[in-house]
Protein backbone atom coordinates (compact mmCIF):
# COMPACT_ATOMS: atom_id res chain seq x y z
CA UNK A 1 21.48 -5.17 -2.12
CA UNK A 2 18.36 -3.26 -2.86
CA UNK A 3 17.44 -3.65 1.21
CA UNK A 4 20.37 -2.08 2.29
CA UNK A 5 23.72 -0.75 1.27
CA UNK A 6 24.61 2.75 -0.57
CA UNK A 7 21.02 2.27 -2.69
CA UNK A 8 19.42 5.60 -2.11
CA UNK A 9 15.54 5.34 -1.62
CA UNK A 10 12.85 7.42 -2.22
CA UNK A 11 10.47 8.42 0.67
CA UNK A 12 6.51 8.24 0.70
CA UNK A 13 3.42 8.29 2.79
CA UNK A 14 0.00 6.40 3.66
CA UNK A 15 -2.92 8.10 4.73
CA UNK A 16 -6.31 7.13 5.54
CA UNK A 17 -9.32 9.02 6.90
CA UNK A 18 -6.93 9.35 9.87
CA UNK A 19 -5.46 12.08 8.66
CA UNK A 20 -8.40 14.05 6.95
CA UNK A 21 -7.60 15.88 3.59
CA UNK A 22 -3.93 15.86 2.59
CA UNK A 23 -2.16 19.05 1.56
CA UNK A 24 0.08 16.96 -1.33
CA UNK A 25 1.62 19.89 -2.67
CA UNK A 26 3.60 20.08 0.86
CA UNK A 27 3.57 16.52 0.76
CA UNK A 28 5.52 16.98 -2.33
CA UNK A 29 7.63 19.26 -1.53
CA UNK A 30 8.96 18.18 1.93
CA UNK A 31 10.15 15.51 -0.79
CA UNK A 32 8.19 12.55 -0.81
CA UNK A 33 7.39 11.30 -4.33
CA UNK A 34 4.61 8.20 -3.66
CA UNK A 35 1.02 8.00 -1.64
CA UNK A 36 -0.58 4.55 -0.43
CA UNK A 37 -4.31 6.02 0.34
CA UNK A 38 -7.03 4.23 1.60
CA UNK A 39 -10.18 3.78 -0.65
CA UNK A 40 -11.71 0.66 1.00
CA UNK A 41 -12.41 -1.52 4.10
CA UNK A 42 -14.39 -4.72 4.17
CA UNK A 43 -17.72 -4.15 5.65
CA UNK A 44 -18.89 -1.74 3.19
CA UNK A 45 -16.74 0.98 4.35
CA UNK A 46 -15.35 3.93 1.41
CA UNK A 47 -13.22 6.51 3.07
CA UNK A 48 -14.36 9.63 2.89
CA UNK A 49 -11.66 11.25 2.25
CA UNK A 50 -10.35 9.15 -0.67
CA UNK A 51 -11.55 11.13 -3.58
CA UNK A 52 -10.09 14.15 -2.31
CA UNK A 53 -6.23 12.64 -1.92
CA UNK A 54 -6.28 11.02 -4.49
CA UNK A 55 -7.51 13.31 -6.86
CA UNK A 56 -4.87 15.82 -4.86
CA UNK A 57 -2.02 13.88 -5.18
CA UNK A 58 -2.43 13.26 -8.88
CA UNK A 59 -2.39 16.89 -9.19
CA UNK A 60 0.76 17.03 -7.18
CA UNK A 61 2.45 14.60 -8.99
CA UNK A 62 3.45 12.12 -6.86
CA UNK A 63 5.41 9.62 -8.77
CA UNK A 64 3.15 6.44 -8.07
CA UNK A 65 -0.17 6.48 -6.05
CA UNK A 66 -1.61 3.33 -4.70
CA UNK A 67 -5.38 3.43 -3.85
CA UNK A 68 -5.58 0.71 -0.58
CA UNK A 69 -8.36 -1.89 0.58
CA UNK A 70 -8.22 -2.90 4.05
CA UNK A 71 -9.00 -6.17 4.03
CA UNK A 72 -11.14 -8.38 6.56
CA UNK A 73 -11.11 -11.75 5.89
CA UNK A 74 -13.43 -13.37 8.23
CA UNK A 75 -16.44 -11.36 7.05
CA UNK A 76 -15.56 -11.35 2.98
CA UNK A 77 -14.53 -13.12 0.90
CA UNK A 78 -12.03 -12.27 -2.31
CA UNK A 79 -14.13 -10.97 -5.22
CA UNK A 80 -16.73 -8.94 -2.73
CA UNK A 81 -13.50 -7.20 -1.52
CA UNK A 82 -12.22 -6.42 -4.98
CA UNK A 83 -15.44 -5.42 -5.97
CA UNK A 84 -15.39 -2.45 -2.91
CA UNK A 85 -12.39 -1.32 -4.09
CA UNK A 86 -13.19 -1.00 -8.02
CA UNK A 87 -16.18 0.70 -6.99
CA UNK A 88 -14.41 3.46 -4.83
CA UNK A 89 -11.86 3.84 -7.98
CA UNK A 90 -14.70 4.20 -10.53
CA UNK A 91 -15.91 7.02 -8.20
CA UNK A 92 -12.79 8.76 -8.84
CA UNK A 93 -12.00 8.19 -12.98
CA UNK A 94 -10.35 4.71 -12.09
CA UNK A 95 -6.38 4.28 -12.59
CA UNK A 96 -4.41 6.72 -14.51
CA UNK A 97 -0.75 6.09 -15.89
CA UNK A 98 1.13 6.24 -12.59
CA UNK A 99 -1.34 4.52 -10.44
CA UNK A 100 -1.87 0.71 -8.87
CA UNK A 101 -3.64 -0.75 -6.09
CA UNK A 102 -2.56 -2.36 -3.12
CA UNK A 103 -4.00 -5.20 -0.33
CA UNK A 104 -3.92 -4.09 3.37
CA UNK A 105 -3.69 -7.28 5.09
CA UNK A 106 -3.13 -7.22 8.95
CA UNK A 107 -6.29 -8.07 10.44
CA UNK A 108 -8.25 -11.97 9.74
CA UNK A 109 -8.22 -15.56 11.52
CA UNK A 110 -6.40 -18.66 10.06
CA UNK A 111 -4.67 -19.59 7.43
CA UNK A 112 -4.73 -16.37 4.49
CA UNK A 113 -2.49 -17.95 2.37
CA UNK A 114 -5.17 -18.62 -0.20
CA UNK A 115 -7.44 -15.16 0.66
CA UNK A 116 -4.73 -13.32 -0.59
CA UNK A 117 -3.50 -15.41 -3.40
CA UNK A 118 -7.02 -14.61 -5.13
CA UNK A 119 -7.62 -11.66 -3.86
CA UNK A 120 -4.09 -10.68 -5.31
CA UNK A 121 -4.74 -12.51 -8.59
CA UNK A 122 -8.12 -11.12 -9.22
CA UNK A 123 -7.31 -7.52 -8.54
CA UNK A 124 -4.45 -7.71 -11.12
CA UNK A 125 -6.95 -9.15 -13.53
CA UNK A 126 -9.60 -6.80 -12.94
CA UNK A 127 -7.71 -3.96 -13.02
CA UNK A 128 -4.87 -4.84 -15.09
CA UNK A 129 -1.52 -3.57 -13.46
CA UNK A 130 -0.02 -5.67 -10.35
CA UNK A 131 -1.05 -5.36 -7.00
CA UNK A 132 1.55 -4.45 -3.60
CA UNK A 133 0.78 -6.53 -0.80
CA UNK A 134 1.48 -4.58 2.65
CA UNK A 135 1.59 -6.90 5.90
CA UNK A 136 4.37 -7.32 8.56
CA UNK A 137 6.03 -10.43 10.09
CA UNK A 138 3.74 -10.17 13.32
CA UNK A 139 0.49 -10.99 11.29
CA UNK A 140 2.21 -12.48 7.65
CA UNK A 141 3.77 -15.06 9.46
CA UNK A 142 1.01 -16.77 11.70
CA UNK A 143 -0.93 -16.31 8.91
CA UNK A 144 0.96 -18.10 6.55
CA UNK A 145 1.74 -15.43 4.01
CA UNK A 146 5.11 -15.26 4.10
CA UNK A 147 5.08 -18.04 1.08
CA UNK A 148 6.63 -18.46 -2.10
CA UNK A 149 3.28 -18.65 -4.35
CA UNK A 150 3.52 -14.54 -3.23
CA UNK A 151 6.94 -13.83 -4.12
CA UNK A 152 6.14 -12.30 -7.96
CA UNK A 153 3.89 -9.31 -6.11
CA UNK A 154 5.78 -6.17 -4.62
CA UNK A 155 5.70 -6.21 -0.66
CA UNK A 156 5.34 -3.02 1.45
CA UNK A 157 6.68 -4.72 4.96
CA UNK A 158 5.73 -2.47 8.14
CA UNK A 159 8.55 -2.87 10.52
CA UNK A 160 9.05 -0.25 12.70
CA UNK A 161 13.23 0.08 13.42
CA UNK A 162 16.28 2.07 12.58
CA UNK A 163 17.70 -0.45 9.38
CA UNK A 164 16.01 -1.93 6.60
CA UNK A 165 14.29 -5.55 7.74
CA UNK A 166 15.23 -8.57 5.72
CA UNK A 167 13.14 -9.81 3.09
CA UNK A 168 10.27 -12.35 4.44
CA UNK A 169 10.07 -16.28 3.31
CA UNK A 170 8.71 -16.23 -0.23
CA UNK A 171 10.51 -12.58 -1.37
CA UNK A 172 14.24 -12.21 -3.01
CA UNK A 173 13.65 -8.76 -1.51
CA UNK A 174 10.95 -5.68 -0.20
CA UNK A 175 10.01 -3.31 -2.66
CA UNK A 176 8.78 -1.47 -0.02
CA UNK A 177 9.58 -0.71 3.92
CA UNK A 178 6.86 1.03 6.21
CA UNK A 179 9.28 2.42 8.68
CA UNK A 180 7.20 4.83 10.89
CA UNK A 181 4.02 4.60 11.90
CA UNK A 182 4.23 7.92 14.11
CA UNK A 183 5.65 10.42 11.81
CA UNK A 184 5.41 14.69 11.21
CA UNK A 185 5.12 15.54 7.53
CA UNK A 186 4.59 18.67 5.93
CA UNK A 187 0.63 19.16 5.00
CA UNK A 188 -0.80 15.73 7.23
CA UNK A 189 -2.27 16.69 9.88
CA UNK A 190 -0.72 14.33 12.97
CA UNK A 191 0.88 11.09 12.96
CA UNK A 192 1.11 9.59 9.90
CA UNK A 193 2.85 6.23 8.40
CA UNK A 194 5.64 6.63 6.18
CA UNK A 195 7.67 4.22 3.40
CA UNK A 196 10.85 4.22 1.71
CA UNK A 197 11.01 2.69 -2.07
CA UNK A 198 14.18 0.68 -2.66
CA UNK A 199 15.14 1.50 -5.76
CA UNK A 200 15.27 4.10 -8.19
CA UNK A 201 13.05 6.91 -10.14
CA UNK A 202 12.79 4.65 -12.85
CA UNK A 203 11.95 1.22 -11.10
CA UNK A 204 9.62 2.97 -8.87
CA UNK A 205 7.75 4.02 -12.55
């Protein structure tokens, strides 16, 4: 199984204004090959630091680089929160080869089964490569997210514990585990959230 098992997995980050500017060549060589950085956050909000991590961890050459919104449902809806988040990537050349987007979901009121379903399904038509969804079982669940209709888009599940989690209702498996939230990495400056890919050099492509 991908979640478990002999599969060897590749380590990454996330970073947000949190952590200031990035050193990614450190980054990169303490050997983490793939960046989730915050562009976006409903209310209007563009990270400040965004253009310069992203823009320094495609010169590192991280393997994949995911530019995330941080979404608030109560106060926006869908299209005004992909529209924040193609405006911070048009501020930085948009997507290169290597690069996708990804929906920060752990914060909103109710039911966000169909938020995310068009929020997910409009930012892969807008920007034409298929969004990650990141959430964990403490908000997906009461939330009603952990549903089939999600199943086709890559999950990065934050679940902080010694062993890979099993997959939530609605996903065969994670494509992604946030397993720290409180890590030391070469070039980030304090705490800082960190993810293991299950899979290999060539899935994670």
């Amino acid at each position: 199984p991908r979640n478990g098992g002999n599969m060897a997995t590749i380590q990454g980050v996330d970073c947000s204004n949190w952590q200031g500017t990035v050193d990614w060549v450190q980054v990169k060589n303490s050997g983490r090959d793939f960046a989730f950085i915050k562009a976006s956050e409903d209310d209007d909000y563009l990270d400040p630091y965004f253009a310069a991590n992203w823009h320094g961890a495609r010169a590192a050459e991280l393997e994949l680089r995911a530019a995330y919104h941080f979404a608030r449902p109560d106060i926006s809806s869908p299209s005004a929160s992909v529209s924040l988040l193609v405006h911070a990537l048009q501020a930085v050349g948009g997507l290169h080869e290597g690069e996708t987007v990804m929906l920060d979901l752990e914060v909103g009121s109710g039911n966000l089964l169909t938020w995310t379903a068009e929020w997910l399904d409009l930012a892969e038509r807008v920007f034409g490569v298929r969004p990650i969804l990141y959430s964990g079982h403490w908000f997906a669940g009461p939330h009603g997210i952990e549903n089939a209709g999600l199943g086709k888009y890559p999950l990065c599940w934050a679940s902080y514990q010694d062993t890979p989690p099993p997959a939530p209702a609605g996903w065969d498996k994670l494509t992604f585990w946030q397993n720290s939230a409180h890590a030391s990495v070469p070039g980030i400056s304090g705490d800082c959230d960190t993810d293991v890919f299950f899979g290999d050099y060539l899935q994670l492509r």
